[in-house]
PDB file of N, CA and C in Angstrom:
ATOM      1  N   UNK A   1     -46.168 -27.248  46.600  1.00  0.00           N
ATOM      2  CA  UNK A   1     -45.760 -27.477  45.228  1.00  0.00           C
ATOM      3  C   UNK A   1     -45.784 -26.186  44.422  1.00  0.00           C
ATOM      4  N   UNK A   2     -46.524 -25.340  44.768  1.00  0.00           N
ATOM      5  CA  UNK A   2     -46.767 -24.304  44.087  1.00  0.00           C
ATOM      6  C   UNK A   2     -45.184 -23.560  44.054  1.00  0.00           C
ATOM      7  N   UNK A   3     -44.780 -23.603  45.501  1.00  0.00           N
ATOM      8  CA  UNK A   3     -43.449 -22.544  45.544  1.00  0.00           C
ATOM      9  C   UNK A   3     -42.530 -22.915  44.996  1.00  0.00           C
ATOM     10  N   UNK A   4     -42.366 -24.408  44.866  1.00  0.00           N
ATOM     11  CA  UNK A   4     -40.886 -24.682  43.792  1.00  0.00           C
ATOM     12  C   UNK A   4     -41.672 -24.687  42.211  1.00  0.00           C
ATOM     13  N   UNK A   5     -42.942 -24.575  41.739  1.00  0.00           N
ATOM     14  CA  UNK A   5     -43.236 -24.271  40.825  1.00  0.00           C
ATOM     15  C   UNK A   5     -42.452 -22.610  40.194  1.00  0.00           C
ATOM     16  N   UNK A   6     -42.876 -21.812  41.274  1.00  0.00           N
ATOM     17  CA  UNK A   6     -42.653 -20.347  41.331  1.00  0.00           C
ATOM     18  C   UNK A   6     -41.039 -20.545  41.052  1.00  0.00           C
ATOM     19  N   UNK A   7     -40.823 -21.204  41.721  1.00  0.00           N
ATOM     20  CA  UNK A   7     -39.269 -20.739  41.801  1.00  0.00           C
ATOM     21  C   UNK A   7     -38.288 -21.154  41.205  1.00  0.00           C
ATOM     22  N   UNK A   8     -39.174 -22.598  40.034  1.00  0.00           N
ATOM     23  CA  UNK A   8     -38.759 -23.029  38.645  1.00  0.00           C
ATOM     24  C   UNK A   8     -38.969 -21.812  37.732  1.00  0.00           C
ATOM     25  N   UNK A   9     -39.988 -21.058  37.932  1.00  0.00           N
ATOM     26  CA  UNK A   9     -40.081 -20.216  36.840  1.00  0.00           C
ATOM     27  C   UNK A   9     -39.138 -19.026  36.775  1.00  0.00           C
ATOM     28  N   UNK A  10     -38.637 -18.956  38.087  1.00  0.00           N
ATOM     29  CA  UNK A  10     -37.787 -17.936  38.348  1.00  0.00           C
ATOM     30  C   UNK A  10     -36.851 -17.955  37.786  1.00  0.00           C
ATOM     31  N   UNK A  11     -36.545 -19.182  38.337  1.00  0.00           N
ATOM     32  CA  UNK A  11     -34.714 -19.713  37.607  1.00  0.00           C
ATOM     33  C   UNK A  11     -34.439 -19.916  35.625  1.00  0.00           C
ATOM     34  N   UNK A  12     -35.790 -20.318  35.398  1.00  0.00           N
ATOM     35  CA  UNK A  12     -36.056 -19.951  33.904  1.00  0.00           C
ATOM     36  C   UNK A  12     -35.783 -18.608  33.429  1.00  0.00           C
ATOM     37  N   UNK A  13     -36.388 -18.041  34.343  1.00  0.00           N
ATOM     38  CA  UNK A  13     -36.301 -16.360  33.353  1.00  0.00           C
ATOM     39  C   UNK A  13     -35.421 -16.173  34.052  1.00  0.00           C
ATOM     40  N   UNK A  14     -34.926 -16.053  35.018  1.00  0.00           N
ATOM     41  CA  UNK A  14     -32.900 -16.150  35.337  1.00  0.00           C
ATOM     42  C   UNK A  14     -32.010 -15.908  34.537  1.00  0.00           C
ATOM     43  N   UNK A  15     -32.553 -17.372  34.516  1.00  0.00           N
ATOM     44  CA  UNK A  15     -31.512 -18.017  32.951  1.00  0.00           C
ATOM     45  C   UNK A  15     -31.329 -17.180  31.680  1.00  0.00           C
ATOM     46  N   UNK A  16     -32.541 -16.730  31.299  1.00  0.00           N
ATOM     47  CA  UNK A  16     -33.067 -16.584  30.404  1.00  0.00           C
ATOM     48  C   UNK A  16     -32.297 -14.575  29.999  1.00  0.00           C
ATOM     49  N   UNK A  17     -31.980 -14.187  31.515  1.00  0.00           N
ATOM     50  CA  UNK A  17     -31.362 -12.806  31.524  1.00  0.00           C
ATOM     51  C   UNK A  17     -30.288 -12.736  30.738  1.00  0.00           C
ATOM     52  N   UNK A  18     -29.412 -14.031  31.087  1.00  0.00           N
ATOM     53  CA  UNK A  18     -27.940 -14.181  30.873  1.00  0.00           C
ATOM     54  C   UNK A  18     -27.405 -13.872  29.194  1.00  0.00           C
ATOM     55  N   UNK A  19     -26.580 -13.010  29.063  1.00  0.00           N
ATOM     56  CA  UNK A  19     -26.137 -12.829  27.907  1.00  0.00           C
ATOM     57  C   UNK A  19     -26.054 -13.731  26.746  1.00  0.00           C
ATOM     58  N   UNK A  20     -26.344 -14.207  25.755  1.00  0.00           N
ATOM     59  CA  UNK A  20     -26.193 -15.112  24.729  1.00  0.00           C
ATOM     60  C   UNK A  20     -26.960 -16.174  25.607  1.00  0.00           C
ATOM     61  N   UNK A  21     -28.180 -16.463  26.157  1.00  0.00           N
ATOM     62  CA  UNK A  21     -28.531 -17.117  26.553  1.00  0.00           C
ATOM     63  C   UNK A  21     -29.973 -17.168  25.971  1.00  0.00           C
ATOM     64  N   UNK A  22     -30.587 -18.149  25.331  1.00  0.00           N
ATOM     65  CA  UNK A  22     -31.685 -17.388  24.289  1.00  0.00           C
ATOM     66  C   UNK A  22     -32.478 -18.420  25.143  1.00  0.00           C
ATOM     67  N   UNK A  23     -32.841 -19.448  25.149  1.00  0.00           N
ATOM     68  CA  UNK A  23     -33.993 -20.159  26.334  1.00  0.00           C
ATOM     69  C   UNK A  23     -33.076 -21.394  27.030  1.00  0.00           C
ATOM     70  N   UNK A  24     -34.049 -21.421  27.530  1.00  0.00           N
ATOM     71  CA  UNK A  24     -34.242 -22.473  28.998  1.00  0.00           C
ATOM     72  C   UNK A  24     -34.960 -23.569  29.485  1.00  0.00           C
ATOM     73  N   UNK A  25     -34.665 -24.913  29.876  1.00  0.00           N
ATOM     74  CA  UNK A  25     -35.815 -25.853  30.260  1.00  0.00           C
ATOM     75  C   UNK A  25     -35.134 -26.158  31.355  1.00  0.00           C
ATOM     76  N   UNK A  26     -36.384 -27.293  32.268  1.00  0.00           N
ATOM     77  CA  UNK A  26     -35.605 -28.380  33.021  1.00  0.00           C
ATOM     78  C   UNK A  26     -36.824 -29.213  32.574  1.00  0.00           C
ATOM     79  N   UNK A  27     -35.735 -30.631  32.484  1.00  0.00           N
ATOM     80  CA  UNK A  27     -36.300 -31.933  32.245  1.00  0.00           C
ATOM     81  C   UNK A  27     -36.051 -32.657  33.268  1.00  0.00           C
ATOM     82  N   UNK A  28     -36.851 -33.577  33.531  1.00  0.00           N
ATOM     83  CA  UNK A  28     -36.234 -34.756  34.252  1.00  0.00           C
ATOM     84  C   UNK A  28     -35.676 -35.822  33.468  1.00  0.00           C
ATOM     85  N   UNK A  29     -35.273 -36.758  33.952  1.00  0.00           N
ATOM     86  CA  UNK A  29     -34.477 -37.497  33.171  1.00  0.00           C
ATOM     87  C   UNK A  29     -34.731 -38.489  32.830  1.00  0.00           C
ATOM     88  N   UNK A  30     -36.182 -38.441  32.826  1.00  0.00           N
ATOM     89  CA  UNK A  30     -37.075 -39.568  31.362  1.00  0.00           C
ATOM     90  C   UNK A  30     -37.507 -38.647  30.281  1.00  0.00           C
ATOM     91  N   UNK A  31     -36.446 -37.755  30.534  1.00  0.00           N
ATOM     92  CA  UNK A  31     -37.334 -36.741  29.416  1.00  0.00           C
ATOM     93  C   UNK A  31     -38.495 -35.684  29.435  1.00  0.00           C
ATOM     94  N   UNK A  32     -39.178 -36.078  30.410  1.00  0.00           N
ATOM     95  CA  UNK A  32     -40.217 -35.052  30.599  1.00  0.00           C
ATOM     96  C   UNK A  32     -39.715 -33.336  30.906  1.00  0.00           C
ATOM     97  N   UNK A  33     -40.552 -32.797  30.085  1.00  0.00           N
ATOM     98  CA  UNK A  33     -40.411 -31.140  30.342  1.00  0.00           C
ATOM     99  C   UNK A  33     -41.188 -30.695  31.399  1.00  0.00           C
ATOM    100  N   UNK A  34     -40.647 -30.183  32.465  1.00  0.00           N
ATOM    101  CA  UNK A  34     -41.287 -29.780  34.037  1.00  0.00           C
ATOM    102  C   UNK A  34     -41.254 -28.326  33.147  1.00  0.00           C
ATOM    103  N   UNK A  35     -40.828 -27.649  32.914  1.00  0.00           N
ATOM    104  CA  UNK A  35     -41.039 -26.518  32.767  1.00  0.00           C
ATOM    105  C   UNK A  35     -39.627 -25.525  31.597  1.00  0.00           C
ATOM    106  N   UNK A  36     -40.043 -24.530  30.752  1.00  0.00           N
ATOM    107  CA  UNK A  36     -39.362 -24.142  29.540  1.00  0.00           C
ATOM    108  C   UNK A  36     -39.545 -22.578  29.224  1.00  0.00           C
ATOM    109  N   UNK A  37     -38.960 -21.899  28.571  1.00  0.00           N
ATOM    110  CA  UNK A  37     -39.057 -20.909  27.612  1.00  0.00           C
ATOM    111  C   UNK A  37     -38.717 -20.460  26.533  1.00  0.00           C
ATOM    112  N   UNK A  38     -38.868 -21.613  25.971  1.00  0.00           N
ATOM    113  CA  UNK A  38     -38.544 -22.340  24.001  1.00  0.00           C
ATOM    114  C   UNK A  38     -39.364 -21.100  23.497  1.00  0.00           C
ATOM    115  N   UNK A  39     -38.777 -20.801  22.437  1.00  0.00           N
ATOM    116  CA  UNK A  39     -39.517 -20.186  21.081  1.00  0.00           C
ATOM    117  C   UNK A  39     -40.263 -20.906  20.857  1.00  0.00           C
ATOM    118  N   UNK A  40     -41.675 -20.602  20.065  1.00  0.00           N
ATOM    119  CA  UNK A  40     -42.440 -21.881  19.526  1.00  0.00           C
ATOM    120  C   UNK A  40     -42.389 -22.484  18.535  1.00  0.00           C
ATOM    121  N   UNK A  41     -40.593 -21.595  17.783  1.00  0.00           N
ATOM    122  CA  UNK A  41     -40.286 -22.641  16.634  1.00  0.00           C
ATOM    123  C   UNK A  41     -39.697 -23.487  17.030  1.00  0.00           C
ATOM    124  N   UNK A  42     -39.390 -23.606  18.373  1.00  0.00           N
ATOM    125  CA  UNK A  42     -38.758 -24.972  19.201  1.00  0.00           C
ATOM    126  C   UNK A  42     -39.647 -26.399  19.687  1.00  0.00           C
ATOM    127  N   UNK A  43     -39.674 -27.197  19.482  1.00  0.00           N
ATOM    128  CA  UNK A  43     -39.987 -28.051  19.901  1.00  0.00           C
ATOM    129  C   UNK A  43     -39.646 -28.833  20.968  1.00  0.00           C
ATOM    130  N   UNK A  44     -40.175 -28.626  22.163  1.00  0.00           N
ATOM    131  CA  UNK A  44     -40.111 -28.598  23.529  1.00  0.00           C
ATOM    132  C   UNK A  44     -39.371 -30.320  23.408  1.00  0.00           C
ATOM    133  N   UNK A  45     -40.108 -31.282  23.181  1.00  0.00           N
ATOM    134  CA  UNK A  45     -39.968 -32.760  22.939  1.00  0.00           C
ATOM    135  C   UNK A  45     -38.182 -33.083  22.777  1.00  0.00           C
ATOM    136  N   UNK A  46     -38.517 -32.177  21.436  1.00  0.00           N
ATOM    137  CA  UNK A  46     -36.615 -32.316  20.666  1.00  0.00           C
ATOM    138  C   UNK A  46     -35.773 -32.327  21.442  1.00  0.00           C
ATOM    139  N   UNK A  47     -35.775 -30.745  22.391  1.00  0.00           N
ATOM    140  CA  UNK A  47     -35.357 -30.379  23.073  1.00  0.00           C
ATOM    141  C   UNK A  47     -34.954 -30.988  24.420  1.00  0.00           C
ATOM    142  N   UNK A  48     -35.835 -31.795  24.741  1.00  0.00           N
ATOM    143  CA  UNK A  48     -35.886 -32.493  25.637  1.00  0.00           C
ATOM    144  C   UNK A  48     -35.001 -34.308  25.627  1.00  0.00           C
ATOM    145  N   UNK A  49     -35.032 -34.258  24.505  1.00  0.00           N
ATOM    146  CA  UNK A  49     -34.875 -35.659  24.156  1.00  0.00           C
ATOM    147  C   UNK A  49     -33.013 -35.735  23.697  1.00  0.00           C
ATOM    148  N   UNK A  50     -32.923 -34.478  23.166  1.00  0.00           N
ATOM    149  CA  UNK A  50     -31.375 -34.178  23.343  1.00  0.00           C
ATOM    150  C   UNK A  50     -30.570 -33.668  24.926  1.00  0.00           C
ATOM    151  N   UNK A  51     -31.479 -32.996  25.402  1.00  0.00           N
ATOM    152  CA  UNK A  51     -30.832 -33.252  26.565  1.00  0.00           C
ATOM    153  C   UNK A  51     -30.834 -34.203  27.430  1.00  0.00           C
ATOM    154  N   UNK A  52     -31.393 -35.422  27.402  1.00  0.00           N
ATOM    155  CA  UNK A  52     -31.746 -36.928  28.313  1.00  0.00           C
ATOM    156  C   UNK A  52     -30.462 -37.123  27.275  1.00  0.00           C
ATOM    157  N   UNK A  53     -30.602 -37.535  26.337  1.00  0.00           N
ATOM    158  CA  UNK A  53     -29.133 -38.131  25.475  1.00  0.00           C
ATOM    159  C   UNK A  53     -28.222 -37.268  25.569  1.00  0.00           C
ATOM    160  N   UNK A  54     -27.772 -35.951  26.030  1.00  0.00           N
ATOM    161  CA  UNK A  54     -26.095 -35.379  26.582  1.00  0.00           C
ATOM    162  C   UNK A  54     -25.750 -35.990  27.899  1.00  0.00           C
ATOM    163  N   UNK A  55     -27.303 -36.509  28.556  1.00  0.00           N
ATOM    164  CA  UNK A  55     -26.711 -36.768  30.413  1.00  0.00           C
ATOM    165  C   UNK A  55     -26.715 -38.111  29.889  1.00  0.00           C
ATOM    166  N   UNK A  56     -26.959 -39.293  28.963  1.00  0.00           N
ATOM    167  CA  UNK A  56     -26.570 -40.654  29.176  1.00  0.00           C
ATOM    168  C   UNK A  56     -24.956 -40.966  28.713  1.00  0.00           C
ATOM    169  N   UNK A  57     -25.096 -39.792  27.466  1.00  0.00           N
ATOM    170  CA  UNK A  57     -23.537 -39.962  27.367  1.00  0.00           C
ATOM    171  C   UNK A  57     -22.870 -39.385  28.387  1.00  0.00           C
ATOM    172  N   UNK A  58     -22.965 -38.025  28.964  1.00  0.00           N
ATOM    173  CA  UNK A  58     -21.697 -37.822  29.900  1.00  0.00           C
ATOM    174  C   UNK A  58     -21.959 -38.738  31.199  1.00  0.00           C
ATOM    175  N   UNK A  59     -23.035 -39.668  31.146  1.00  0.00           N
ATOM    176  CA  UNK A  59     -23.219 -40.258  32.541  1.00  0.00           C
ATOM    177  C   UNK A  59     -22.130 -41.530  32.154  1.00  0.00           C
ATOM    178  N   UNK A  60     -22.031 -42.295  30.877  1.00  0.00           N
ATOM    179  CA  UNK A  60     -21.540 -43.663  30.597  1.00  0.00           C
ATOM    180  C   UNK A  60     -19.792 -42.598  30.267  1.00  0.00           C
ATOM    181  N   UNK A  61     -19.362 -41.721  30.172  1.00  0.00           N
ATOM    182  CA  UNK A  61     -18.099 -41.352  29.727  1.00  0.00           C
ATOM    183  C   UNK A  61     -17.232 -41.031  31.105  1.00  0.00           C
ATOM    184  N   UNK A  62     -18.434 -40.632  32.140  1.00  0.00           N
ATOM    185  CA  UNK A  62     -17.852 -40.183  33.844  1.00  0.00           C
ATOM    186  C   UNK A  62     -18.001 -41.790  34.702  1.00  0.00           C
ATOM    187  N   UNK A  63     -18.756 -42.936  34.174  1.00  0.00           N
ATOM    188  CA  UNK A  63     -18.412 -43.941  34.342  1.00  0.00           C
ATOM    189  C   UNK A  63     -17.118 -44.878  34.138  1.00  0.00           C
ATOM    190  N   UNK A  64     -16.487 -45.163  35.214  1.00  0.00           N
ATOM    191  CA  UNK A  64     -15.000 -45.663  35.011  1.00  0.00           C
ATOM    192  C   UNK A  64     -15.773 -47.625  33.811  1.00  0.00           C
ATOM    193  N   UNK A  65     -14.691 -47.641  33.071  1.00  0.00           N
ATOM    194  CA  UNK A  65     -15.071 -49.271  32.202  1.00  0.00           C
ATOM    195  C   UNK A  65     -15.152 -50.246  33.299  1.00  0.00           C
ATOM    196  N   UNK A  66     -16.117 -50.912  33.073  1.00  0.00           N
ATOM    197  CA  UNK A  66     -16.943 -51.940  34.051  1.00  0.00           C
ATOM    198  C   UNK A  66     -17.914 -51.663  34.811  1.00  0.00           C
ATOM    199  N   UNK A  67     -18.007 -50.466  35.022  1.00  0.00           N
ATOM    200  CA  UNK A  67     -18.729 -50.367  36.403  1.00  0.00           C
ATOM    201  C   UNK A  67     -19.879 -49.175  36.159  1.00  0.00           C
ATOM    202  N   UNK A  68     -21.058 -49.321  35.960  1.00  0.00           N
ATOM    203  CA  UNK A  68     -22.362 -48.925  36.146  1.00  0.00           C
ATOM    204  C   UNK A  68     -22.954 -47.885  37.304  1.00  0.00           C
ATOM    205  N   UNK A  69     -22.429 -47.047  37.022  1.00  0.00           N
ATOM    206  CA  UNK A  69     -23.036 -46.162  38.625  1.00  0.00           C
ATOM    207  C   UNK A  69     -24.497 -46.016  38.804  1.00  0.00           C
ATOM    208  N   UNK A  70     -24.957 -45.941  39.945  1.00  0.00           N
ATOM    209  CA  UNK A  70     -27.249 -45.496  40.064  1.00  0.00           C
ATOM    210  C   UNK A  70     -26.211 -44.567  40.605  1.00  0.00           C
ATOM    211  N   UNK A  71     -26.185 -43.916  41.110  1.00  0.00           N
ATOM    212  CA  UNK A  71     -26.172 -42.538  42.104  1.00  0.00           C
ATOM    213  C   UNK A  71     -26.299 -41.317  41.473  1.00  0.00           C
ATOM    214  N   UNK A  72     -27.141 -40.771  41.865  1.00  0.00           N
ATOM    215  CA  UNK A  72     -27.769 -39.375  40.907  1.00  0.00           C
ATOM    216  C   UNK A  72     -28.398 -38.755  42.018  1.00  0.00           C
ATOM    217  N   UNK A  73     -27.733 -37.393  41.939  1.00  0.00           N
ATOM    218  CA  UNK A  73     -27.995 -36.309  42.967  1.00  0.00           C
ATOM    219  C   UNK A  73     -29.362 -35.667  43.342  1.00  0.00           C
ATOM    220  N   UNK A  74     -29.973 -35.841  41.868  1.00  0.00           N
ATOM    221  CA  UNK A  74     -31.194 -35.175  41.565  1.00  0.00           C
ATOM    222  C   UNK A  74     -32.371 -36.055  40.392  1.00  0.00           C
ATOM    223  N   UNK A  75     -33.263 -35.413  40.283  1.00  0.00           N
ATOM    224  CA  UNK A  75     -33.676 -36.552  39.126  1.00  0.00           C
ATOM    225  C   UNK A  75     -34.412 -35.352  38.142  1.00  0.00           C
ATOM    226  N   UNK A  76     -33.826 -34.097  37.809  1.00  0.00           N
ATOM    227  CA  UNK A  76     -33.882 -33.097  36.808  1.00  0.00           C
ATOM    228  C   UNK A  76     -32.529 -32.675  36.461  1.00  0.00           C
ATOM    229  N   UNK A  77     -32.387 -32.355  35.383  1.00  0.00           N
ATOM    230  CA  UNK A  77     -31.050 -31.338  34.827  1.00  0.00           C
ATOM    231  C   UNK A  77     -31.730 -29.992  34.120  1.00  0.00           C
ATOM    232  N   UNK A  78     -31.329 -29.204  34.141  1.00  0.00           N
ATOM    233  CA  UNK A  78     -31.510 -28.332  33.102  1.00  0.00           C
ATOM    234  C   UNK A  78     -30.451 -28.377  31.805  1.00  0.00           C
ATOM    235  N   UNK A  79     -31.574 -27.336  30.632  1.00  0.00           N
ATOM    236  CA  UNK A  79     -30.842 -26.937  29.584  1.00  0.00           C
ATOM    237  C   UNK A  79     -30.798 -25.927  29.116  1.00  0.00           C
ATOM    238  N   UNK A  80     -29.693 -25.366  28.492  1.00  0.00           N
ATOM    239  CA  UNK A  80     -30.211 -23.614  27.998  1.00  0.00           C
ATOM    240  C   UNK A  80     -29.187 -23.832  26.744  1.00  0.00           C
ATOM    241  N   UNK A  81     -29.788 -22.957  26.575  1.00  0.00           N
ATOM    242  CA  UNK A  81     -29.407 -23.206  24.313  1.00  0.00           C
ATOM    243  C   UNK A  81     -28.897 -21.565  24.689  1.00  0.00           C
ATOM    244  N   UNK A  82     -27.628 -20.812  23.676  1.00  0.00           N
ATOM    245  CA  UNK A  82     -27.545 -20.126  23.618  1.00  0.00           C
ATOM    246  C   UNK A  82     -27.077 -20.171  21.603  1.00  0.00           C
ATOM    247  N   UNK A  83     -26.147 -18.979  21.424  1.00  0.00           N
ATOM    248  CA  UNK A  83     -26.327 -18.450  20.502  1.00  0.00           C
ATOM    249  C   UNK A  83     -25.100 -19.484  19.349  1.00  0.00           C
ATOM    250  N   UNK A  84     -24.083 -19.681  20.625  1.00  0.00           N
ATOM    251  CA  UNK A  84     -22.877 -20.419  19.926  1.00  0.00           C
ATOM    252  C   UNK A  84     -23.595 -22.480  19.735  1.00  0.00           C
ATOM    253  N   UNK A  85     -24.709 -22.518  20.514  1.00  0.00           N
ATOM    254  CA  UNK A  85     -24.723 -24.141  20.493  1.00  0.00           C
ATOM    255  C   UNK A  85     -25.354 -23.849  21.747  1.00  0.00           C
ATOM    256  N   UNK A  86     -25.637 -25.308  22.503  1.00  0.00           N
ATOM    257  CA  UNK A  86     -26.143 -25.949  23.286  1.00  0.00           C
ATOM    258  C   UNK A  86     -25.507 -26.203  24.759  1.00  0.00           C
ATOM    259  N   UNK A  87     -25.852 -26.566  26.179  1.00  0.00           N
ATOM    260  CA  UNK A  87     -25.432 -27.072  26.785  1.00  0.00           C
ATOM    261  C   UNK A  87     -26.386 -27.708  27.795  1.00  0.00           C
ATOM    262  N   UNK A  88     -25.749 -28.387  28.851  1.00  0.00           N
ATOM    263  CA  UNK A  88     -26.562 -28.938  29.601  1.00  0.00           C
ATOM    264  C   UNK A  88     -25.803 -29.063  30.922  1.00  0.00           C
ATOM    265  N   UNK A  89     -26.456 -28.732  32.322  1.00  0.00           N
ATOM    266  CA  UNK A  89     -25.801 -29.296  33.334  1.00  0.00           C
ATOM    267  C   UNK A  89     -26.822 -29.564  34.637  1.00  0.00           C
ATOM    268  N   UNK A  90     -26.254 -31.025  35.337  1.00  0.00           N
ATOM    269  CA  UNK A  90     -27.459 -31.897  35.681  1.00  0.00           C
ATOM    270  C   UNK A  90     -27.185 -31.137  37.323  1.00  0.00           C
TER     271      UNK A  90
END
């Protein structure tokens, strides 16, 4: 556990290199913060709670009408906030 710990942190400060890229989390997708590098005028929670609500909407919009998909590749997404806005990809 330790090494994908390590190697969450890696991919954080990765992230975190990238031009207009100001921080970084991954959540899982009850919301919980596995790991971040928020400012501490950020609120890790917020942060977290908007990205669970970008993956329910793009999960119900990549859902064809009627039909309910379970299939999920992973059970974390990340998020990284940059300078123009927000994004997220699971």
């Amino acid at each position: 556990m330790t090494d994908v710990w390590h190697e969450l942190e890696r991919v954080i400060d990765g992230l975190s290199s990238i031009p207009d890229v100001q921080a970084a989390a991954v959540v899982r997708r009850d919301g919980l913060i596995v790991t971040h590098n928020l400012p501490e005028s950020v609120d890790p929670k917020i942060v977290a709670a908007g990205a669970v609500r970008c993956r329910i909407c793009g999960t119900r919009l990549a859902e064809p009408a009627g039909k309910q998909g379970t299939r999920h590749s992973t059970n974390y997404h990340g998020f990284a906030s940059t300078e123009r806005g927000a994004s997220t990809a699971s």
